[in-house]
C-alpha atoms as a PDB file:
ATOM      1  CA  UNK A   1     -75.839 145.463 210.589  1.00  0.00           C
ATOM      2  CA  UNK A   2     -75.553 142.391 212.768  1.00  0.00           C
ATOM      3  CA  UNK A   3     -72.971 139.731 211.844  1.00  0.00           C
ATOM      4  CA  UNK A   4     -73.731 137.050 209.785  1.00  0.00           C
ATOM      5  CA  UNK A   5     -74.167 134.170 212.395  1.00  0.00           C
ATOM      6  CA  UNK A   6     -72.785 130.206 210.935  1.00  0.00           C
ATOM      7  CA  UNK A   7     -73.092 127.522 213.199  1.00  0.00           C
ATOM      8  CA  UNK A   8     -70.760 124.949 212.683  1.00  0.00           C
ATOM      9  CA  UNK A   9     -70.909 121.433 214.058  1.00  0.00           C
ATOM     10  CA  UNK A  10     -67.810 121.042 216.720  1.00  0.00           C
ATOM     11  CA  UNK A  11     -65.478 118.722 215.969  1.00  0.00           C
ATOM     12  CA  UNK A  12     -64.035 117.405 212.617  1.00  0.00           C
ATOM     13  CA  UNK A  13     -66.437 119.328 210.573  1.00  0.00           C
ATOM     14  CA  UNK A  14     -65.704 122.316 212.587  1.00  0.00           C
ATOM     15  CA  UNK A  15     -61.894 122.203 212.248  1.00  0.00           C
ATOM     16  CA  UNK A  16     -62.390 121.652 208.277  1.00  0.00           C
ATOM     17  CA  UNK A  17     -64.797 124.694 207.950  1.00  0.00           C
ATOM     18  CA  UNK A  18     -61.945 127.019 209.975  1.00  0.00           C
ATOM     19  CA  UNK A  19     -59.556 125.850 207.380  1.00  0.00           C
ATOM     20  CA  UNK A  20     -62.010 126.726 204.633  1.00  0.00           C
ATOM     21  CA  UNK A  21     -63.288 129.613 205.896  1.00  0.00           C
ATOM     22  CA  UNK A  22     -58.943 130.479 206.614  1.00  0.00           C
ATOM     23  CA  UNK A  23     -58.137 129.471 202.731  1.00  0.00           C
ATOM     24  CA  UNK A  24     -61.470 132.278 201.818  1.00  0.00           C
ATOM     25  CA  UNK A  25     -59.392 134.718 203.943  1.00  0.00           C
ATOM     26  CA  UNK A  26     -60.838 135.254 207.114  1.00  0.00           C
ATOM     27  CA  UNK A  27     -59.322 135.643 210.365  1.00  0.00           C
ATOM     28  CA  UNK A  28     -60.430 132.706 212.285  1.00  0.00           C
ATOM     29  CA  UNK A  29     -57.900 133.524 215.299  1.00  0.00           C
ATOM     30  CA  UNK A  30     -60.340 133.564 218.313  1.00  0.00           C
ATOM     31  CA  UNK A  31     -62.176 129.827 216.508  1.00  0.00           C
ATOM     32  CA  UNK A  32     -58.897 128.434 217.076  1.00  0.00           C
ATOM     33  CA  UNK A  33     -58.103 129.761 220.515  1.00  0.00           C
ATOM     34  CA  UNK A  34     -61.453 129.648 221.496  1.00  0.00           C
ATOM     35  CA  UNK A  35     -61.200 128.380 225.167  1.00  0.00           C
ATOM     36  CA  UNK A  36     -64.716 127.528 226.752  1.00  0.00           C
ATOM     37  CA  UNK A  37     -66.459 130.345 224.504  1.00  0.00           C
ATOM     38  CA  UNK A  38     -69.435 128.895 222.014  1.00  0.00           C
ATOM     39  CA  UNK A  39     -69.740 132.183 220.253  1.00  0.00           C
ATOM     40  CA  UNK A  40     -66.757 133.499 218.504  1.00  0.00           C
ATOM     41  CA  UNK A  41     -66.433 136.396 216.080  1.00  0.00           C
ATOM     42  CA  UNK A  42     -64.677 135.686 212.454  1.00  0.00           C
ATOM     43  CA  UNK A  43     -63.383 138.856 210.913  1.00  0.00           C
ATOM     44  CA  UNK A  44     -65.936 141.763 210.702  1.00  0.00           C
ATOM     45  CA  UNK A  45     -68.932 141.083 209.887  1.00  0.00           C
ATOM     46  CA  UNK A  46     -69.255 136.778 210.369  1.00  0.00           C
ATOM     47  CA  UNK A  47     -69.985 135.234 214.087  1.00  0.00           C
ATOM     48  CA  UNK A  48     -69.279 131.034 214.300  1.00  0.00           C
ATOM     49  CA  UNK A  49     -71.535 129.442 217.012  1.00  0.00           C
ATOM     50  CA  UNK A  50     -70.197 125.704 217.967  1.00  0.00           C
ATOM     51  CA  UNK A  51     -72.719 122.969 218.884  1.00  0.00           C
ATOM     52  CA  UNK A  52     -73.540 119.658 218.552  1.00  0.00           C
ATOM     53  CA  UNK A  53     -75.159 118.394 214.816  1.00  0.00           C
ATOM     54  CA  UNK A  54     -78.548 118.208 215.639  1.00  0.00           C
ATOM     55  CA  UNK A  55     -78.411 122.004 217.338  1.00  0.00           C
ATOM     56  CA  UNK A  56     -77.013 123.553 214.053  1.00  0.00           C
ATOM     57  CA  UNK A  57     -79.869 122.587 212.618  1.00  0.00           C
ATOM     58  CA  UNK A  58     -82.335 123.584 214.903  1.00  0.00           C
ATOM     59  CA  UNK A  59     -80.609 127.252 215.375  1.00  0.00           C
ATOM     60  CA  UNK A  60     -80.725 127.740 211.430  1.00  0.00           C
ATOM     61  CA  UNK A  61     -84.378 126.391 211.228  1.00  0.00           C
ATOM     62  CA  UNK A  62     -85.577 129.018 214.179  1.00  0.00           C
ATOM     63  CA  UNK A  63     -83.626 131.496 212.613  1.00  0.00           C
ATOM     64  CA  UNK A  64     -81.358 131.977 215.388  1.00  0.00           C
ATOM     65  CA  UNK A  65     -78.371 131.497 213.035  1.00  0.00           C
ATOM     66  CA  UNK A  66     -78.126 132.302 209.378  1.00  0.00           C
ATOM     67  CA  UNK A  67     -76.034 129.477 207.964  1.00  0.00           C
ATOM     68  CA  UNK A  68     -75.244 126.167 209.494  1.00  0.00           C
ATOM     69  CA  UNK A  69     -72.238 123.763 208.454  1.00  0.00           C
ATOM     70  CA  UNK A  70     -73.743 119.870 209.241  1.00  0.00           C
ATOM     71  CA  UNK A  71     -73.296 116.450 207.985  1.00  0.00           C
ATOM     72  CA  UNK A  72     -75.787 115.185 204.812  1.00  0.00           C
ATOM     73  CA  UNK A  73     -76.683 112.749 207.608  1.00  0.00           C
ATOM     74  CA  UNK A  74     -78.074 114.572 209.841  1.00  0.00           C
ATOM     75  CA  UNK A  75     -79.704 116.890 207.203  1.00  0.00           C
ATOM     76  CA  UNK A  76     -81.682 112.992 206.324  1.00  0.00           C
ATOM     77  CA  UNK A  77     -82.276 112.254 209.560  1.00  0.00           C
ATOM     78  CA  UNK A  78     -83.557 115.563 211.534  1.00  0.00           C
ATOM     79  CA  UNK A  79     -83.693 118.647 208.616  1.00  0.00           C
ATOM     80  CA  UNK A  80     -86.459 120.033 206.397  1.00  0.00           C
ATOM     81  CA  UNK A  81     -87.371 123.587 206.728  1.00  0.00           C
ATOM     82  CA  UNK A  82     -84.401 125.402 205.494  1.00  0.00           C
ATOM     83  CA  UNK A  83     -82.071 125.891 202.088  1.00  0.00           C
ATOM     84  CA  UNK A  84     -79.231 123.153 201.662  1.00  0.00           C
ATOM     85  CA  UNK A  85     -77.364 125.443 199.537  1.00  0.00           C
ATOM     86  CA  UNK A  86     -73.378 123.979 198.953  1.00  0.00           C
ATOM     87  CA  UNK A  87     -71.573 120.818 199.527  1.00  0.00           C
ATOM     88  CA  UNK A  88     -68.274 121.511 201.034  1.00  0.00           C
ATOM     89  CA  UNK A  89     -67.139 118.309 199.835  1.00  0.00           C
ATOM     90  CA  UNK A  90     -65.209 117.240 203.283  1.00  0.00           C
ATOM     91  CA  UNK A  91     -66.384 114.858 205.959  1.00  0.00           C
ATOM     92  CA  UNK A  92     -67.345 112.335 203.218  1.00  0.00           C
ATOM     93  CA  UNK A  93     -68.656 108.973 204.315  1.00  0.00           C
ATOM     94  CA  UNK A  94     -71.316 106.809 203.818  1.00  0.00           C
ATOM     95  CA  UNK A  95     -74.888 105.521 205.090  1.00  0.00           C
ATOM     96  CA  UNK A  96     -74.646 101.366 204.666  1.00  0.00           C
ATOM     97  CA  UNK A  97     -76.240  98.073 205.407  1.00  0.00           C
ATOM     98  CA  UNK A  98     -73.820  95.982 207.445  1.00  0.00           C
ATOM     99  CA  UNK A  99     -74.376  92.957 209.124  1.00  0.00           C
ATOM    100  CA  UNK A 100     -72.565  89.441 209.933  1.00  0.00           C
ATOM    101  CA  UNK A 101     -70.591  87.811 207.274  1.00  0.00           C
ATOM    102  CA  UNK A 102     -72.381  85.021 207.749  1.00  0.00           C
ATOM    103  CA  UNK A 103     -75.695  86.943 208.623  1.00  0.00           C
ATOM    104  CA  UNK A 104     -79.310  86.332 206.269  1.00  0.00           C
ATOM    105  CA  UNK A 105     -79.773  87.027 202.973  1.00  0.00           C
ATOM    106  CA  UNK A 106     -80.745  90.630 202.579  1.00  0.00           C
ATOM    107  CA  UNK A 107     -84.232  90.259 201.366  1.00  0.00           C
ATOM    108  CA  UNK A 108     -84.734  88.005 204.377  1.00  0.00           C
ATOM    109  CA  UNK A 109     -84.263  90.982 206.603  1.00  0.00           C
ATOM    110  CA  UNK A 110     -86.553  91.854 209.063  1.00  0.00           C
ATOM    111  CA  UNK A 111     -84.916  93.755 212.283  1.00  0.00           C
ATOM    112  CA  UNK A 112     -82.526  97.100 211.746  1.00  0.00           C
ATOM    113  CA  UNK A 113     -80.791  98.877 214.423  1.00  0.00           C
ATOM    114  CA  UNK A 114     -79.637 102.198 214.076  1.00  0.00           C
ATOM    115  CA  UNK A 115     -78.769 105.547 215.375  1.00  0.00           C
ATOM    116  CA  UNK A 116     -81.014 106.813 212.492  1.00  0.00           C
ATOM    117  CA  UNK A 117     -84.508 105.462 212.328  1.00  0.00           C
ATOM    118  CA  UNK A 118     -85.931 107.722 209.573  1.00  0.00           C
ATOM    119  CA  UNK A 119     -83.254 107.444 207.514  1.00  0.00           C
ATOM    120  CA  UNK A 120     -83.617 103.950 207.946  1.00  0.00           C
ATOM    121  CA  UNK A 121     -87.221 103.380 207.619  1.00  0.00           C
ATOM    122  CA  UNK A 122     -87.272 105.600 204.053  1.00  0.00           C
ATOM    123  CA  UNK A 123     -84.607 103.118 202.622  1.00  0.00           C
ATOM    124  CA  UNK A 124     -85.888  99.732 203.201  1.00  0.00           C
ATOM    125  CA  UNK A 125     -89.972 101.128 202.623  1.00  0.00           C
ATOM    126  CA  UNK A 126     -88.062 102.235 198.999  1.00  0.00           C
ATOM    127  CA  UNK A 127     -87.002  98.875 198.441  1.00  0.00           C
ATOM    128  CA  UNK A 128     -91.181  97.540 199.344  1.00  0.00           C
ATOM    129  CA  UNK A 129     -89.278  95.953 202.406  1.00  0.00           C
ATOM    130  CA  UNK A 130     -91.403  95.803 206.002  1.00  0.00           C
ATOM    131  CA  UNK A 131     -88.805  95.766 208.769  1.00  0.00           C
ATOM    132  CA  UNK A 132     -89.163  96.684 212.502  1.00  0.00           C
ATOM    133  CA  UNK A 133     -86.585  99.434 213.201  1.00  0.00           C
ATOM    134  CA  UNK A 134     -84.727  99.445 216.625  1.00  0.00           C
ATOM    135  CA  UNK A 135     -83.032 102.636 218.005  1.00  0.00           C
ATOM    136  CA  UNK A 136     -79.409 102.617 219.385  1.00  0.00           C
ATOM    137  CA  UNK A 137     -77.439 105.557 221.106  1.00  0.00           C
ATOM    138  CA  UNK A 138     -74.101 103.887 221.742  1.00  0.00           C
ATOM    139  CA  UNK A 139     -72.241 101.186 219.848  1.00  0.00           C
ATOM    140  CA  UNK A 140     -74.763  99.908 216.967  1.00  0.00           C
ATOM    141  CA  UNK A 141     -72.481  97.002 216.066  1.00  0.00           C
ATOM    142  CA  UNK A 142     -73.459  95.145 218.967  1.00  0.00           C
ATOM    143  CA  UNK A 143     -76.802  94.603 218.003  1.00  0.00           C
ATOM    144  CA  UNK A 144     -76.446  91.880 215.347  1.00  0.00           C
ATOM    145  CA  UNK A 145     -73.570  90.619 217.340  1.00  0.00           C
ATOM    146  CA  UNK A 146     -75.688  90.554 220.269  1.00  0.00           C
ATOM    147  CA  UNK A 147     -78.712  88.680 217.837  1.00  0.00           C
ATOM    148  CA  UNK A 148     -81.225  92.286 218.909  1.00  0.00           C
ATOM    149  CA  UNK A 149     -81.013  92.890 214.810  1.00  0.00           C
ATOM    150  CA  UNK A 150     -80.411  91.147 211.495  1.00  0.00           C
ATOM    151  CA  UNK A 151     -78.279  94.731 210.546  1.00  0.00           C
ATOM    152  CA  UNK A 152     -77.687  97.821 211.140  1.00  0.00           C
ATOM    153  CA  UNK A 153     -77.666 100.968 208.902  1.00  0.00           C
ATOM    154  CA  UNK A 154     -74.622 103.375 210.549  1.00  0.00           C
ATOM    155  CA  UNK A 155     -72.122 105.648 208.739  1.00  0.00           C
ATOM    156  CA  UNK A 156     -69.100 104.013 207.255  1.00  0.00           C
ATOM    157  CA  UNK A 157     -66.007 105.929 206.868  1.00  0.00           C
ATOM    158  CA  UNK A 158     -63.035 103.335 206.225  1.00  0.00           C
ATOM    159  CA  UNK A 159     -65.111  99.798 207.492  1.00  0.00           C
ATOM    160  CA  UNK A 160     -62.459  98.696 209.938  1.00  0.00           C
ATOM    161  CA  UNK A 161     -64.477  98.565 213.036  1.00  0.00           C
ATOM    162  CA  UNK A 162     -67.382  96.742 211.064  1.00  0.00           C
ATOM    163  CA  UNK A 163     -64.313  94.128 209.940  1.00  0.00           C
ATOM    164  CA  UNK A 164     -62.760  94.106 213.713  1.00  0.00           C
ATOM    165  CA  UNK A 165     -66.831  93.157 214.902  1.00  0.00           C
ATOM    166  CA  UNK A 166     -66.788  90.506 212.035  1.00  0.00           C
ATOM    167  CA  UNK A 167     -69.589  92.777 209.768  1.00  0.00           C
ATOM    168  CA  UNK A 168     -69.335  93.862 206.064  1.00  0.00           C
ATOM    169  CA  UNK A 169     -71.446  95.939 204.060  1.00  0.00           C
ATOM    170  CA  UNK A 170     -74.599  94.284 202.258  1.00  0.00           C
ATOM    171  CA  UNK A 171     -75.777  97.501 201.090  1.00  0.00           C
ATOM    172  CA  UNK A 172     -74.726 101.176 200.624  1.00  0.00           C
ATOM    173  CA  UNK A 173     -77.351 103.507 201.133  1.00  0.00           C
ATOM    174  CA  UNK A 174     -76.284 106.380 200.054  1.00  0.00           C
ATOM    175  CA  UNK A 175     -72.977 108.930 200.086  1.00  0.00           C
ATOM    176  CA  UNK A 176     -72.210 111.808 202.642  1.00  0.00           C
ATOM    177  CA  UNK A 177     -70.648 114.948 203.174  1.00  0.00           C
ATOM    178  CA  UNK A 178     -70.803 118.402 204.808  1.00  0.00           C
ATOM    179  CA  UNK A 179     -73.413 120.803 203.929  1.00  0.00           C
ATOM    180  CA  UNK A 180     -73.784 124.628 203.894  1.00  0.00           C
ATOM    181  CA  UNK A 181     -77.123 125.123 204.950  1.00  0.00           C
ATOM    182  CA  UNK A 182     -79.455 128.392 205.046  1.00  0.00           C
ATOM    183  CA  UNK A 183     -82.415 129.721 207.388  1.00  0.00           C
ATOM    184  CA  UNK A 184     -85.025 130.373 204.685  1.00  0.00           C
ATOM    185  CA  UNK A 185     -85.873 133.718 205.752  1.00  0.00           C
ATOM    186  CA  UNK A 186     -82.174 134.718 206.268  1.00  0.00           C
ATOM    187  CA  UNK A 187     -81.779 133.584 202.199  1.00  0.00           C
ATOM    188  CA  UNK A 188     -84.438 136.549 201.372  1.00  0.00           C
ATOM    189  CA  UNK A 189     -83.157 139.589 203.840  1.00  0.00           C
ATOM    190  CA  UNK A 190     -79.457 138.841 203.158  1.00  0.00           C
ATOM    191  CA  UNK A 191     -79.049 137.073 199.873  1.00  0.00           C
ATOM    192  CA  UNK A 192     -75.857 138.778 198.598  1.00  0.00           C
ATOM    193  CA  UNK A 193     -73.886 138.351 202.180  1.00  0.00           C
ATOM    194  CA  UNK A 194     -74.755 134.736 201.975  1.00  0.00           C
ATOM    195  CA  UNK A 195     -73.819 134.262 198.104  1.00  0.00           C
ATOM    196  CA  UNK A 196     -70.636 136.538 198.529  1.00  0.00           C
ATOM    197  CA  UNK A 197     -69.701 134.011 201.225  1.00  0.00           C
ATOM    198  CA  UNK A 198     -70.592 131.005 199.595  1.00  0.00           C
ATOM    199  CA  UNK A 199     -68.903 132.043 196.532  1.00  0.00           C
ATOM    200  CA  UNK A 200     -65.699 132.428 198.545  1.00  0.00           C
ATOM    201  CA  UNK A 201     -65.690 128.946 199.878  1.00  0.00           C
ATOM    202  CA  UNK A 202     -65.961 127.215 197.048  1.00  0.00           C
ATOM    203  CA  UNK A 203     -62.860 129.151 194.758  1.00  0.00           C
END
């Protein structure tokens, strides 16, 4: 039988899963010393594909991968069709509301930037608000800075760059972490592989 293929976000997430995956007992020798390669065999019978967040989802969703290790924000932003099945419990942060310390009054808000629009738009239409939402790639604490948005909804991990850009949190949105997620059709045809491995992880 084919390995079990996880794709795992590169980066911090990806470094925490090796560890995980390490503590479960698997030989994650070629992940570490992986060179240039994207595909990399773990043990027997499990292959780790590296790629960028929005990728591991798209490989589990097409099936192309079995399991997928990606942040709850992404899942929010970009994910539907598949089985969120574990929550790792690294890579915690949080989804927030920041804007100037001296900024309007929340309910007076009416322009977000952010690197996650549908995240954003499903908060603020929860809370009966109307705002326009404005897409950023780069550095989404310019915007209010720059007067292009009241706030801006971004991950938070410790809030010193929001303090060092003279922002603070009006709002938290919601907590995050890293997710174990499934191709549906992968859950069906190798159910036991997947729970055996999942079981491991979380002991």
């Amino acid at each position: 039988m084919k390995p079990l293929r996880i794709a795992l976000t590169k980066g911090r997430l990806e470094k925490k899963t090796v560890e995980l995956l390490e503590a479960a007992g698997y030989d994650c020798t070629q992940v570490k010393d992986k060179g240039r390669r994207l595909i990399l065999p773990v043990g027997d019978n499990i292959e780790v594909v590296l790629a960028k967040a929005a990728d591991v989802i798209t490989y589990v969703e097409n099936g192309v991968c079995d399991l997928g290790v990606v942040g709850k924000d992404t899942i929010m932003e970009l994910g539907n069709s598949f089985y969120e099945i574990l929550d790792l419990g690294f890579g915690k942060c949080r989804f927030a509301v920041a804007g100037k310390t001296d900024g309007c009054e929340f309910s007076r808000i009416k322009t977000v930037a952010t690197k996650y629009p549908n995240v954003t738009r499903r908060y603020f239409e929860g809370l009966g608000m109307d705002v326009r939402v404005i897409k950023i790639e780069g550095s989404v604490e310019l915007a209010p800075l720059l007067s292009l948005a009241d706030v801006i909804v971004d991950i938070v991990e410790t809030g010193s760059t929001l303090k060092e850009n003279g922002l603070e949190i009006k709002a938290e949105v919601c907590p995050i972490s890293a997710r174990l997620i499934c191709n549906i059709a992968s859950m069906k045809l190798r159910k036991d592989e997947i729970e055996s491995l999942s079981e491991k992880l979380v002991q």
